[in-house]
Protein backbone atom coordinates (compact mmCIF):
# COMPACT_ATOMS: atom_id res chain seq x y z
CA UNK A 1 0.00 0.00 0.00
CA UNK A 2 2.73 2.38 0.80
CA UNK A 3 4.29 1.77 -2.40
CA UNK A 4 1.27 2.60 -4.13
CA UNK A 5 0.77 5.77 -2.26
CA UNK A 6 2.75 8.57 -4.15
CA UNK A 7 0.86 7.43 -7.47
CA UNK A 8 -2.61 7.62 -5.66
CA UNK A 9 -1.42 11.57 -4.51
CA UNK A 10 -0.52 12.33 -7.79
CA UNK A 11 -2.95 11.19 -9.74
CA UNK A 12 -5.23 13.11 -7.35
CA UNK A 13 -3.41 15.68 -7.65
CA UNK A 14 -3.47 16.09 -11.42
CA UNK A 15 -8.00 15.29 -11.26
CA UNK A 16 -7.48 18.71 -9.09
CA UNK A 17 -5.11 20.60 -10.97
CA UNK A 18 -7.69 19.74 -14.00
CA UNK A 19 -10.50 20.71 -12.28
CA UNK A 20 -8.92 24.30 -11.04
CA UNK A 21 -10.06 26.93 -12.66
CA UNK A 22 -6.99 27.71 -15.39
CA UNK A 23 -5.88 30.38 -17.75
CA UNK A 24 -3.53 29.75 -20.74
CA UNK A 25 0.09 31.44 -20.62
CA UNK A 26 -0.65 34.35 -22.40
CA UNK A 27 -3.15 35.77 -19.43
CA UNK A 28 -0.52 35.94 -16.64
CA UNK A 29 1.20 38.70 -14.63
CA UNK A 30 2.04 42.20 -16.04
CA UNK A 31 -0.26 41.48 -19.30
CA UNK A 32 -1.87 44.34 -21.50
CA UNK A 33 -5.22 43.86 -22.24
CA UNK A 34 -7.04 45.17 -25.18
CA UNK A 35 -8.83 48.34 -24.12
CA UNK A 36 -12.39 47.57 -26.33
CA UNK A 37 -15.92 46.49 -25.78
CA UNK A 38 -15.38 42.86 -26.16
CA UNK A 39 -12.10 41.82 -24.52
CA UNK A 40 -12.03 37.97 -25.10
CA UNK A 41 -10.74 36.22 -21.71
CA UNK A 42 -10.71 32.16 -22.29
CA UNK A 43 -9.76 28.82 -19.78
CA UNK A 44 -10.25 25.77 -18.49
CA UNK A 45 -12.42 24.49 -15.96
CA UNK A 46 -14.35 21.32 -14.60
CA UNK A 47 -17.40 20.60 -17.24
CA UNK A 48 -20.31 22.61 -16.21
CA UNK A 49 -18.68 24.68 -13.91
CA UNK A 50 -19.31 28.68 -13.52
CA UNK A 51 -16.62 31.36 -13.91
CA UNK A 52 -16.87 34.75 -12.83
CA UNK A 53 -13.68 36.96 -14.08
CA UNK A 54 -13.06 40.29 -13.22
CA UNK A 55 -10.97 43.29 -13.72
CA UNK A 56 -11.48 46.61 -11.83
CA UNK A 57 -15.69 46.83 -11.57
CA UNK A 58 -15.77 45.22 -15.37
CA UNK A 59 -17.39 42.04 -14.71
CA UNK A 60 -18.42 38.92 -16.78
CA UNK A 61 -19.70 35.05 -16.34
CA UNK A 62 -19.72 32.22 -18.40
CA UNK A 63 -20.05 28.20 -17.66
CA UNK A 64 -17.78 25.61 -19.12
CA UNK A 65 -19.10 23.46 -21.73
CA UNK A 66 -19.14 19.64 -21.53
CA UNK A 67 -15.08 19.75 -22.66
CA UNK A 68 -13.80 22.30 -19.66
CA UNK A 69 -13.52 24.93 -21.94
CA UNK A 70 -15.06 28.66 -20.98
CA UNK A 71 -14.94 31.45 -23.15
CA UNK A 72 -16.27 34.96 -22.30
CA UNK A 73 -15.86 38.81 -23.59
CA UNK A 74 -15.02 41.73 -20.98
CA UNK A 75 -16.44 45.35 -21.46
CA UNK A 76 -12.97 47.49 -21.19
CA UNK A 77 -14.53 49.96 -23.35
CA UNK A 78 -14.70 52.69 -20.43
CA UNK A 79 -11.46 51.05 -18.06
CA UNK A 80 -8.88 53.10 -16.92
CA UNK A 81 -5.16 51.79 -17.80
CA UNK A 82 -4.58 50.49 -14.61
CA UNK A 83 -2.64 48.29 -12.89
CA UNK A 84 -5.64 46.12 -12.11
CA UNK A 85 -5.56 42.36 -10.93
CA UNK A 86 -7.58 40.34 -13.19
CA UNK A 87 -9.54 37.87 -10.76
CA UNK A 88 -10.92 34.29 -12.46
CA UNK A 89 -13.22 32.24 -9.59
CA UNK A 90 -14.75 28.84 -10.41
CA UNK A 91 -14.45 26.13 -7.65
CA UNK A 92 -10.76 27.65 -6.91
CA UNK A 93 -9.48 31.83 -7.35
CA UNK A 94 -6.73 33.35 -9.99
CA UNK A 95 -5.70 36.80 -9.47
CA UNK A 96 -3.24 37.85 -12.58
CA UNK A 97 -1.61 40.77 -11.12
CA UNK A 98 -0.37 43.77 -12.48
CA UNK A 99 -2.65 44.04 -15.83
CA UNK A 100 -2.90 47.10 -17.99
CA UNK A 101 -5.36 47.95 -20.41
CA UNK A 102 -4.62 49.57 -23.51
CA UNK A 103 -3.05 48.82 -26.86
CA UNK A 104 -1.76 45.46 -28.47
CA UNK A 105 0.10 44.36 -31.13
CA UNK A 106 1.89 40.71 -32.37
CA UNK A 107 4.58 41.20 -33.91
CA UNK A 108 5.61 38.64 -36.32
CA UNK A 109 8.02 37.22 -38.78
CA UNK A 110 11.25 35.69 -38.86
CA UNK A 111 14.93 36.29 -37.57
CA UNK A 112 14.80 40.42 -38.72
CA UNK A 113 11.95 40.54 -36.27
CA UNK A 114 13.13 37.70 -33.87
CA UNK A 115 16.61 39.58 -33.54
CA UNK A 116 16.52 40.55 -29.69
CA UNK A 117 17.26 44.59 -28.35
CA UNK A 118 20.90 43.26 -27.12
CA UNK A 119 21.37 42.07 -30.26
CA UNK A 120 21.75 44.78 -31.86
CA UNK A 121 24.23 46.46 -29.77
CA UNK A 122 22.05 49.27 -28.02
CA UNK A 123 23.45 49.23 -24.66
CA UNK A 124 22.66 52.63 -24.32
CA UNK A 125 18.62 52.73 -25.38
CA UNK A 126 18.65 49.50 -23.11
CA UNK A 127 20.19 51.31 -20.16
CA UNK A 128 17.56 53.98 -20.85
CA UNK A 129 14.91 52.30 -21.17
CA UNK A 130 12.41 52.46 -18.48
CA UNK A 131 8.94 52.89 -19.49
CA UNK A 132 6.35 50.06 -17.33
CA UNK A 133 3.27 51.12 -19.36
CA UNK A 134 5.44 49.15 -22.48
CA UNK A 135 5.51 45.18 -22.06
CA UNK A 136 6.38 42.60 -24.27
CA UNK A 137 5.10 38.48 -24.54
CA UNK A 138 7.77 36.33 -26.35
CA UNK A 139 5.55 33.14 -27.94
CA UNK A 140 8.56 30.66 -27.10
CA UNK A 141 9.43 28.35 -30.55
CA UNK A 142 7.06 25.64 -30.81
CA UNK A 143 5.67 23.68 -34.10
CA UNK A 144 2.12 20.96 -34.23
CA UNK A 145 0.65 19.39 -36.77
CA UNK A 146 -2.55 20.31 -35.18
CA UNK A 147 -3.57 23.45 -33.57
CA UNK A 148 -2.52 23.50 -29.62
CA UNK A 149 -4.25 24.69 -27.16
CA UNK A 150 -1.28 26.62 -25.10
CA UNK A 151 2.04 28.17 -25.47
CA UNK A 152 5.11 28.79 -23.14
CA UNK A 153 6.01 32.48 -22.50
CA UNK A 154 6.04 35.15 -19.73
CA UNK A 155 5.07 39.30 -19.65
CA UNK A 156 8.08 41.29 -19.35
CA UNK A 157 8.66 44.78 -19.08
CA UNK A 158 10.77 48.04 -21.10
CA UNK A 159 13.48 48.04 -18.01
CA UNK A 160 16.90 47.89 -18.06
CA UNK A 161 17.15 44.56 -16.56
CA UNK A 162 14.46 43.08 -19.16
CA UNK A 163 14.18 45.38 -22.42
CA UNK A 164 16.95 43.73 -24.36
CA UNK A 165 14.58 40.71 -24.49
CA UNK A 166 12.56 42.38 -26.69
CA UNK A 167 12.02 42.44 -30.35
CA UNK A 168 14.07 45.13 -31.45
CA UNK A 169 11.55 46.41 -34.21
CA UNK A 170 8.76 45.65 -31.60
CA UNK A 171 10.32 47.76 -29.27
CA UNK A 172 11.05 50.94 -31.23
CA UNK A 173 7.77 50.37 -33.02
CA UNK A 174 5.66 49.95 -29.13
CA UNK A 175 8.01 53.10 -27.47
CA UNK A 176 7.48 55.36 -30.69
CA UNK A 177 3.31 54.30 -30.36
CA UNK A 178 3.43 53.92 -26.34
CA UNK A 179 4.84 57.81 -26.43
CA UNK A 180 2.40 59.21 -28.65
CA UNK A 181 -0.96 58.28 -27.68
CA UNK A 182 -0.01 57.56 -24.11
CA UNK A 183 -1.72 54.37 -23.32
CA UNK A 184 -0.25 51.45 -22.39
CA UNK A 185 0.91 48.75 -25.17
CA UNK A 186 1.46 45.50 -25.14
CA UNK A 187 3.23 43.25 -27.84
CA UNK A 188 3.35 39.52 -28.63
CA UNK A 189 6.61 38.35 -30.50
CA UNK A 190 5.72 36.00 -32.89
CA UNK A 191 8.42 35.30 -34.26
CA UNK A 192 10.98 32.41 -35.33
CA UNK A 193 14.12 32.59 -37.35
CA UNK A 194 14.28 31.03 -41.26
CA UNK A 195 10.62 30.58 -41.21
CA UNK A 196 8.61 31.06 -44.35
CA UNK A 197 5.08 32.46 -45.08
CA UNK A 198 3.12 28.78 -45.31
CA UNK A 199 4.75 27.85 -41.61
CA UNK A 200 2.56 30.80 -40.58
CA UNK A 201 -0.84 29.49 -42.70
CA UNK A 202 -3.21 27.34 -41.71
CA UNK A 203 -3.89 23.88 -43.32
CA UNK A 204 -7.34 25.00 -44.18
CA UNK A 205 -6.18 27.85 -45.84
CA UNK A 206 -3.09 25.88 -47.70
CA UNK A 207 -5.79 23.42 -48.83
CA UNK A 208 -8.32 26.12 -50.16
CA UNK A 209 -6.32 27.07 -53.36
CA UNK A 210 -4.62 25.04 -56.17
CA UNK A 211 -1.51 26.88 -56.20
CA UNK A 212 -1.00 26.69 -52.30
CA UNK A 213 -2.39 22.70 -51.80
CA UNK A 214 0.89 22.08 -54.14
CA UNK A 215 2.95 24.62 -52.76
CA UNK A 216 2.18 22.81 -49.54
CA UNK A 217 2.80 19.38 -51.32
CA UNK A 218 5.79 20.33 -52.74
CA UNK A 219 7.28 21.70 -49.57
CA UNK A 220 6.54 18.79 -47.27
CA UNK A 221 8.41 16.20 -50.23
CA UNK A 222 11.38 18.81 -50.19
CA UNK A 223 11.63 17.77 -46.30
CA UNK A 224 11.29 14.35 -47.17
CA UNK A 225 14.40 13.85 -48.96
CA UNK A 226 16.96 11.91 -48.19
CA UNK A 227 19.85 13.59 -46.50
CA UNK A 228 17.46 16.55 -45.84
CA UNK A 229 17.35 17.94 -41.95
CA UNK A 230 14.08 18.22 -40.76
CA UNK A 231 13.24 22.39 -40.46
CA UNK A 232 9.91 22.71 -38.40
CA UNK A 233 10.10 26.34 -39.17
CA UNK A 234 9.56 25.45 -42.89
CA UNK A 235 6.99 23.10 -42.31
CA UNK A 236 4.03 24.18 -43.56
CA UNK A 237 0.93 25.73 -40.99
CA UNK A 238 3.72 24.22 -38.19
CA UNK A 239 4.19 27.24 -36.38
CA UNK A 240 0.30 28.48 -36.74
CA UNK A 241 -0.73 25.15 -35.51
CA UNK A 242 2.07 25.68 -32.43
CA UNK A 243 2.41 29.43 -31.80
CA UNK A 244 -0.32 31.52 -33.27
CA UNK A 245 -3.08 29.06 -32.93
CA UNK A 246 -3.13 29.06 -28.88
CA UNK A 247 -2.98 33.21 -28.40
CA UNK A 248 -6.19 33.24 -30.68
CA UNK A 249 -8.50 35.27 -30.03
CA UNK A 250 -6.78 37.67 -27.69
CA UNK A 251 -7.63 41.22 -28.35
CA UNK A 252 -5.22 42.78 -30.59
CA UNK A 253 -4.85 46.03 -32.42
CA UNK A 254 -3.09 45.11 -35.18
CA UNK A 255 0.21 43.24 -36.88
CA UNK A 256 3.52 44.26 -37.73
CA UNK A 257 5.18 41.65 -39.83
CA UNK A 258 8.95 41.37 -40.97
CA UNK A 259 9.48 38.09 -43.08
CA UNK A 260 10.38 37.14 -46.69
CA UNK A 261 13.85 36.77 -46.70
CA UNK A 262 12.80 32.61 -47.08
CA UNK A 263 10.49 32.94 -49.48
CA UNK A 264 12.80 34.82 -51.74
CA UNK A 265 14.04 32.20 -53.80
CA UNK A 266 13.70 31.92 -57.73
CA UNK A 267 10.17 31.05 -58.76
CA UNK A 268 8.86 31.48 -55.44
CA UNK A 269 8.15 35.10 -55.12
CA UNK A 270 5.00 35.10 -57.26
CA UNK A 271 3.19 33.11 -55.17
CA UNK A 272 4.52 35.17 -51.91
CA UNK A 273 1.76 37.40 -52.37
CA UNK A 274 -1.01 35.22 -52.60
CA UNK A 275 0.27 33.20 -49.59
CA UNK A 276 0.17 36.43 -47.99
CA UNK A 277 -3.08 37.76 -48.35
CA UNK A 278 -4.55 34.44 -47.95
CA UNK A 279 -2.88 34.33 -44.56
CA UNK A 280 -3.58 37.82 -43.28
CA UNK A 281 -7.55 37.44 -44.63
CA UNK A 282 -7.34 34.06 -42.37
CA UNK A 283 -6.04 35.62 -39.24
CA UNK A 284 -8.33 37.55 -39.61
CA UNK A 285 -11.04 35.94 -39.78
CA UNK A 286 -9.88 33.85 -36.60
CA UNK A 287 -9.14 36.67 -34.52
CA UNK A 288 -13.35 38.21 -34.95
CA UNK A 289 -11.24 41.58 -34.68
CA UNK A 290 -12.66 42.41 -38.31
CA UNK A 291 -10.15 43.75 -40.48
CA UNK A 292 -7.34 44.74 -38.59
CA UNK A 293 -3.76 46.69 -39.60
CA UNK A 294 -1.30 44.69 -40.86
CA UNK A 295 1.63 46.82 -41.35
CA UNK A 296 5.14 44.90 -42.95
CA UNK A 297 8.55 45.38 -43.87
CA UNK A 298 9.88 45.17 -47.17
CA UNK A 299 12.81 43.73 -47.37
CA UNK A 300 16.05 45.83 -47.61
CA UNK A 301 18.66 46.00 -49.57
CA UNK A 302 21.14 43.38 -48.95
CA UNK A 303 23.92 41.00 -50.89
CA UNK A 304 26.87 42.70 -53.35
CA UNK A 305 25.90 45.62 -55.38
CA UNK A 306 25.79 45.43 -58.88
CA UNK A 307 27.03 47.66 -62.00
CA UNK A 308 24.18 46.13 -64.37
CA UNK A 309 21.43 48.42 -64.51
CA UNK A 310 19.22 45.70 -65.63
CA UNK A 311 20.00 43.52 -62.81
CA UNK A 312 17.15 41.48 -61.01
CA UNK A 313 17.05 38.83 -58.24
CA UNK A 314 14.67 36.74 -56.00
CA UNK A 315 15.26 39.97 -53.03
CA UNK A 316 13.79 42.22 -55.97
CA UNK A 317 11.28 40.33 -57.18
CA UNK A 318 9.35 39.41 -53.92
CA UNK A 319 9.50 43.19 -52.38
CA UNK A 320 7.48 43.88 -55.94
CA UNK A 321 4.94 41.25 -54.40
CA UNK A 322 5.55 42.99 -51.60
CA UNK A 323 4.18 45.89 -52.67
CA UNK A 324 1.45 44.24 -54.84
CA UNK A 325 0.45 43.14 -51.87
CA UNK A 326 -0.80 46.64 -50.58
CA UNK A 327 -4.20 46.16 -52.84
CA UNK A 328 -4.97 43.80 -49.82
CA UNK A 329 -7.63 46.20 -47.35
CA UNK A 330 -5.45 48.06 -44.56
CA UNK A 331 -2.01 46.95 -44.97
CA UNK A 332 1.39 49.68 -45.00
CA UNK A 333 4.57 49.10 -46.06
CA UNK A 334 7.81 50.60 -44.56
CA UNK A 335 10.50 50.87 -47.10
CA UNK A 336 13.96 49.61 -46.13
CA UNK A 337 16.13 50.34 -48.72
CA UNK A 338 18.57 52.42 -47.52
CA UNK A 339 18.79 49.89 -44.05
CA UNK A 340 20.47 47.21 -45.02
CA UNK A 341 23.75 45.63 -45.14
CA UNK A 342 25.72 44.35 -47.90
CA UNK A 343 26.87 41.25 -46.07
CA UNK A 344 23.99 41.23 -43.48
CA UNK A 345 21.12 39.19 -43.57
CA UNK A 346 20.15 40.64 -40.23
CA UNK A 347 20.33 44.79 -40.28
CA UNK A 348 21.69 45.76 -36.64
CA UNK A 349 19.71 48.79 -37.10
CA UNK A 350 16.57 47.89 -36.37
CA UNK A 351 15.36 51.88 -34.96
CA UNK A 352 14.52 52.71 -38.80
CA UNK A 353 12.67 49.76 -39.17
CA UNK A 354 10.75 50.15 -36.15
CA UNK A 355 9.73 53.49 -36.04
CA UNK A 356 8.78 53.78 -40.24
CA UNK A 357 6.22 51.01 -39.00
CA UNK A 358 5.47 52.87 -36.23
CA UNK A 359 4.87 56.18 -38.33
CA UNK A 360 2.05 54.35 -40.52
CA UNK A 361 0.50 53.03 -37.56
CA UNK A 362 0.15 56.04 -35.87
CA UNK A 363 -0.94 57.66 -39.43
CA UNK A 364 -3.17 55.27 -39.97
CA UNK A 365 -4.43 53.55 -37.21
CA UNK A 366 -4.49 56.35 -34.54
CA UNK A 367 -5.28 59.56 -37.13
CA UNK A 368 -2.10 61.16 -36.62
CA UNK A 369 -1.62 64.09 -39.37
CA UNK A 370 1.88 63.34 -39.74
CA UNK A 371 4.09 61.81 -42.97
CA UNK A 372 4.22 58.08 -42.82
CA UNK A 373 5.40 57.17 -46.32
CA UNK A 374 8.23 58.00 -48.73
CA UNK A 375 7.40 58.81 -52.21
CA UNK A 376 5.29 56.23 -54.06
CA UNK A 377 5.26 55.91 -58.07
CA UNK A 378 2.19 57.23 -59.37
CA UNK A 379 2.83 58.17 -62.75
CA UNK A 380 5.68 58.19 -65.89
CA UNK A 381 5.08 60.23 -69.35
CA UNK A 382 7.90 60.35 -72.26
CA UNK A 383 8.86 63.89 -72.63
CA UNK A 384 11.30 65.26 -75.75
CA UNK A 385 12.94 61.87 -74.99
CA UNK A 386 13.09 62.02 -71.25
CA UNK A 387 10.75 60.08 -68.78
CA UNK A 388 8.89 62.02 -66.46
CA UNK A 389 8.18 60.56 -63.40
CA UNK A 390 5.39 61.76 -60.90
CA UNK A 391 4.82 60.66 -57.14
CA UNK A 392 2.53 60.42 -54.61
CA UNK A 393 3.54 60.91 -50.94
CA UNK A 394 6.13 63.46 -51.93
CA UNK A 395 5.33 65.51 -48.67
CA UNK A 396 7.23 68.79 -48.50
CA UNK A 397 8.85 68.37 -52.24
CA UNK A 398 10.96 65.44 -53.15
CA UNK A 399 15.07 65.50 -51.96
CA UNK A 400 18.79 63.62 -52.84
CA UNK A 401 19.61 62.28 -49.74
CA UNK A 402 23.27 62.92 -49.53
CA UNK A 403 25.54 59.29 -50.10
CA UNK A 404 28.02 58.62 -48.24
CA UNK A 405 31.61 58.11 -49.87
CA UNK A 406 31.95 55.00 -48.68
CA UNK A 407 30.02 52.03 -46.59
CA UNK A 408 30.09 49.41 -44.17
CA UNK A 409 29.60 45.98 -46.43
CA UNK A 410 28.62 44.67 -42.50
CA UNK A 411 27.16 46.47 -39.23
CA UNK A 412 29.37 44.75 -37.42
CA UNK A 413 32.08 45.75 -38.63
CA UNK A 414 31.66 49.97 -39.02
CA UNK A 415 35.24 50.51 -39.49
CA UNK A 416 35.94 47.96 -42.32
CA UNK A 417 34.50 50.35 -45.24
CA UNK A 418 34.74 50.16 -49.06
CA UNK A 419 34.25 53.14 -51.71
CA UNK A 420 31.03 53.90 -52.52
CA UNK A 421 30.51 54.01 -56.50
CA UNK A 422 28.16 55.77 -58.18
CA UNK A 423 25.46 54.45 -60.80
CA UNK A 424 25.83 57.65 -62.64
CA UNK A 425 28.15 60.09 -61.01
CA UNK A 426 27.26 63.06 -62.70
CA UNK A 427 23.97 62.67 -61.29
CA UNK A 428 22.01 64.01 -58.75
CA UNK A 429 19.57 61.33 -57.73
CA UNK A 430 21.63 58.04 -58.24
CA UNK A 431 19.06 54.56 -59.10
CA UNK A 432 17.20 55.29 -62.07
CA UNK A 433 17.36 52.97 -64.76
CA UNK A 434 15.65 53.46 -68.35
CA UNK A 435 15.57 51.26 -71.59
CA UNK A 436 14.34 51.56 -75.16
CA UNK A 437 12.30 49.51 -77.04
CA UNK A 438 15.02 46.65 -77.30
CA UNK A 439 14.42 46.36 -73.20
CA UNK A 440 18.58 46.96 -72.90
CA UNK A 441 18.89 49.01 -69.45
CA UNK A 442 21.26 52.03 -68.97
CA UNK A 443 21.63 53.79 -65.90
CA UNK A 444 20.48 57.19 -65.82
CA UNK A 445 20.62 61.34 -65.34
CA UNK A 446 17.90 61.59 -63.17
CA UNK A 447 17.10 65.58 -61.15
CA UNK A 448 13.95 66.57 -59.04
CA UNK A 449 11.44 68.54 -61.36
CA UNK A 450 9.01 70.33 -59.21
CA UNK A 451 7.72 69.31 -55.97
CA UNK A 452 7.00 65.77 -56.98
CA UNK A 453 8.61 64.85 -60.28
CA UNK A 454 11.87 63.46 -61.55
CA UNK A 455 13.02 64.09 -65.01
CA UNK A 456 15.10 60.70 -66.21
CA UNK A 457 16.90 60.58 -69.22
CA UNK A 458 19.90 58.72 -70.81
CA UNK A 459 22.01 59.69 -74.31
CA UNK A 460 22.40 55.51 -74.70
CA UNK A 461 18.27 55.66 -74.76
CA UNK A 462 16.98 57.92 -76.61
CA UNK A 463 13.57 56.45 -77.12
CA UNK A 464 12.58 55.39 -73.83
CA UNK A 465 9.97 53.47 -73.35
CA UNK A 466 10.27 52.10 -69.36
CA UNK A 467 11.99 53.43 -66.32
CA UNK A 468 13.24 51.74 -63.05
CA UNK A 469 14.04 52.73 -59.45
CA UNK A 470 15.73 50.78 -57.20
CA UNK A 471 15.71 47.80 -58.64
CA UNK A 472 18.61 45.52 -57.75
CA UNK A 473 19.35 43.20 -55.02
CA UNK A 474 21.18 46.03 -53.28
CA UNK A 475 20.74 49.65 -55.22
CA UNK A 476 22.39 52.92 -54.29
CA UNK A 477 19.30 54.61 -54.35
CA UNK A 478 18.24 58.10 -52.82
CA UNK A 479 15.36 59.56 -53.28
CA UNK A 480 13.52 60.36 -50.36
CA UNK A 481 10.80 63.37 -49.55
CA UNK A 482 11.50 66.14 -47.25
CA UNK A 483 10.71 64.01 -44.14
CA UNK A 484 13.61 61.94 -45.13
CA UNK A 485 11.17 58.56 -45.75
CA UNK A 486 12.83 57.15 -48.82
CA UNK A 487 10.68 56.21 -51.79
CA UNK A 488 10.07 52.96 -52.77
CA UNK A 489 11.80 50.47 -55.18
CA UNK A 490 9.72 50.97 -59.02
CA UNK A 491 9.55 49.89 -62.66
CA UNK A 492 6.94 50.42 -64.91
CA UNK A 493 7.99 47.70 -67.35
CA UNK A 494 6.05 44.54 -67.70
CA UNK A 495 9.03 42.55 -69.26
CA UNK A 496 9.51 38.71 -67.81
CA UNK A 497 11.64 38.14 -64.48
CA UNK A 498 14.75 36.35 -64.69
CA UNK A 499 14.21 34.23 -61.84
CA UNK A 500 12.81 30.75 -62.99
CA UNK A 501 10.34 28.59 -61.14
CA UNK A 502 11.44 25.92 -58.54
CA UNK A 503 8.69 23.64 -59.91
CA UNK A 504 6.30 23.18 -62.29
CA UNK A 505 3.73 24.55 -60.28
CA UNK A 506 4.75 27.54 -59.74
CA UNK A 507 5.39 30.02 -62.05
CA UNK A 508 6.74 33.30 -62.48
CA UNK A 509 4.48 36.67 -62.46
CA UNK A 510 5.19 38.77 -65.56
């Protein structure tokens, strides 16, 4: 009998523990709460049992269906910010303490969002830093073939001591937002290194379209080969299924998203955008928060530069579907092209990054009047054998940023520089490309005309037909407004890509 006795206590101790009153990870101490009418709070309890939570007077009960599970919505419409202690009694009593109410954001992506504050070197913001009302939820790596029901993960705060745990673009983007409308914000770090868009989907999505079902196919026989390591963060609707799946449907204002850098391979960037909006539409959808922001990076530049004005490359190609992508309902870009690194796949500066998204949501989103984009193409017209070139979002007249005689090729390494080389010397906005009817590139001559033209021209063209900005893999580009926002990579050809599809299935967008 005595033998016996520790596995009678703990199987009665796990019938307890199951019939507690529990909360998944994400409600736990120092959480932000969504500040809105119907504040989702979800758990676990014994099958028909009743659950009272509260927060401050704000008040709600449910019962637990047949399965444990409760479900119920909080009115925080009219709640201060707090700190509050959010109180859950069924047969037993949680008290979360320490729980604002305000703002809250996932943040999502790969390793450019994944890439930690003391990562970047930042010692000093991180000594700095010391703002409570901005907190941050790391979703800790985990991939399922099904959906789970839970993650692993704590609330931290923007302190010295805990701030360089962070997100780096999730914290300059939740200080520059946390500062301006002066509520608290919370954000959820999504996030896991080399992943790629379809890790991120949902089966039912992957299985509602031709082209993804064999995208889908075709990516779970590439991990299937022999000799081929298993990559869970590849695998496709494995980290929806393990990460996002169990945080759904906690309030949330909106998405900031920096991934693409592994779906950027030949043949596979024409598809990126469909993957895309057919996972931000489903997310959606799941999260009954109707159409929220989704706000992304684009890429930046990044690998060697190139002397070809006619160069293109997987990195090119997919921040076009990138920006394609922007006909999808409430979605921003922030342009990176002046961020990157030559020999960087991971930018230390993150700040830019952070704060352009950060600038679009608080444009957008909160109905700042304030300039949130760099100069979009809008329009091009052949004139006496010059293109001109019109723009939207030139705010304050259009401007050369100065260049730099030489760069870092990595941010690592600041004081290992090489010459910077002009596209066209003579001219004062360097990244314009133009071609003739023959589609042979040259770079051009390229000066502000006006407060939101460029006149482009080039003796080797002089028929043009089709102009180009920033397209390369890594251009010298800069044209920016007067805000200093950059403008955004461009052509206005239609000729075929150069990258070739990885499969049959897939093929290239003209």
């Amino acid at each position: 009998m005595k033998k016996n006795l520790p596995l009678f206590i703990l199987i009665m101790g796990t019938v307890t523990a199951w019939a507690d009153v529990r909360l998944p990870a994400i409600f736990s101490d120092h959480a932000v709460l969504k500040k809105s009418s119907a504040t989702p709070v979800w758990g676990w309890a014994a099958p028909d049992e009743k659950v009272e939570v509260s927060l401050d007077q704000f008040t709600a009960t449910t019962t637990a269906d047949a399965n444990g599970k409760w479900k119920l919505n909080l009115d925080l419409s009219k709640s201060g910010p707090g700190p509050f202690d959010l109180v859950v009694r069924g047969k037993n009593e949680l008290k979360i303490a320490d729980v604002l109410v305000g703002e809250v954001w996932v943040c999502a992506g790969q390793s450019n969002m994944e890439m930690r504050l003391s990562s970047t070197g930042a010692k000093g913001v991180m000594a700095a830093a010391q703002n409570p009302l901005l907190r941050h939820f790391k979703v800790e790596k985990s991939f399922a073939d099904t959906p789970r029901e839970d993650v692993v993960g704590k609330w931290i705060l923007a302190t010295p001591k805990e701030v360089g745990g962070f997100s780096a673009v999730g914290y300059y983007f939740g200080q520059a937002v946390q500062q301006a409308i002066g509520a608290p914000v919370g954000l959820i770090n999504l996030s896991w290194g080399g992943s790629i868009a379809e890790a991120w989907t949902s089966a039912e999505v992957l299985a509602s379209d031709v082209e993804l079902t064999e995208r889908a196919k075709f990516l779970r026989i590439q991990a299937q080969l022999p000799g081929k390591r298993p990559m869970p963060n590849q695998g496709p609707s494995a980290l929806f299924n393990g990460m996002l799946a169990p945080i759904l449907p906690y309030a949330i204002g909106g998405v900031i998203w920096y991934q693409g850098e592994s779906n950027a391979r030949p043949g596979e960037t024409a598809l990126y955008r469909k993957t895309l909006a057919a996972m931000v539409g489903d997310w959606r959808a799941r999260w009954h928060s109707g159409e929220f922001p989704f706000y992304f990076c684009q890429l930046p530049n990044f690998k060697a530069k190139s002397a070809d004005p006619g160069q293109t490359g997987a990195w090119t190609e997919l921040r076009e579907a990138q920006t394609k992508f922007l006909q999808t309902p409430i979605t921003g870009q922030a342009i990176l092209i002046d961020v990157g690194e030559e020999k960087g796949l991971h930018p230390r500066n993150k700040k830019d990054p952070g704060e352009r998204l950060a600038l679009i949501a608080l444009a957008r989103t909160y109905g700042r009047d304030i300039v949130y984009s760099g100069p979009v193409f809008a329009s091009e017209k052949v004139e006496d054998g010059k293109m001109r070139v019109s723009f939207s979002h030139a705010d304050g007249g259009l401007k050369a940023m100065p260049l730099p005689d030489s760069y870092a090729p990595m941010g690592t390494q600041p004081d290992k520089t090489v010459p910077l080389v002009r596209s066209s010397p003579d001219s004062e906005l360097q990244g314009f490309a133009i071609c003739g009817a023959d589609g042979k590139w040259a770079w051009a001559e390229a000066k502000i005309d006006g407060a939101s033209d460029v006149l482009v021209s080039s003796a080797q063209v002089p028929q043009p037909v089709a102009v180009r900005y920033a397209w390369g893999e890594n251009p010298t580009c800069n044209l920016a407004n007067a805000s200093g926002l950059p403008a955004a990579p461009f052509r206005t050809d239609n000729f075929p890509l150069l990258a070739k599809p990885a499969h049959p299935t897939i093929e290239t967008e003209p």
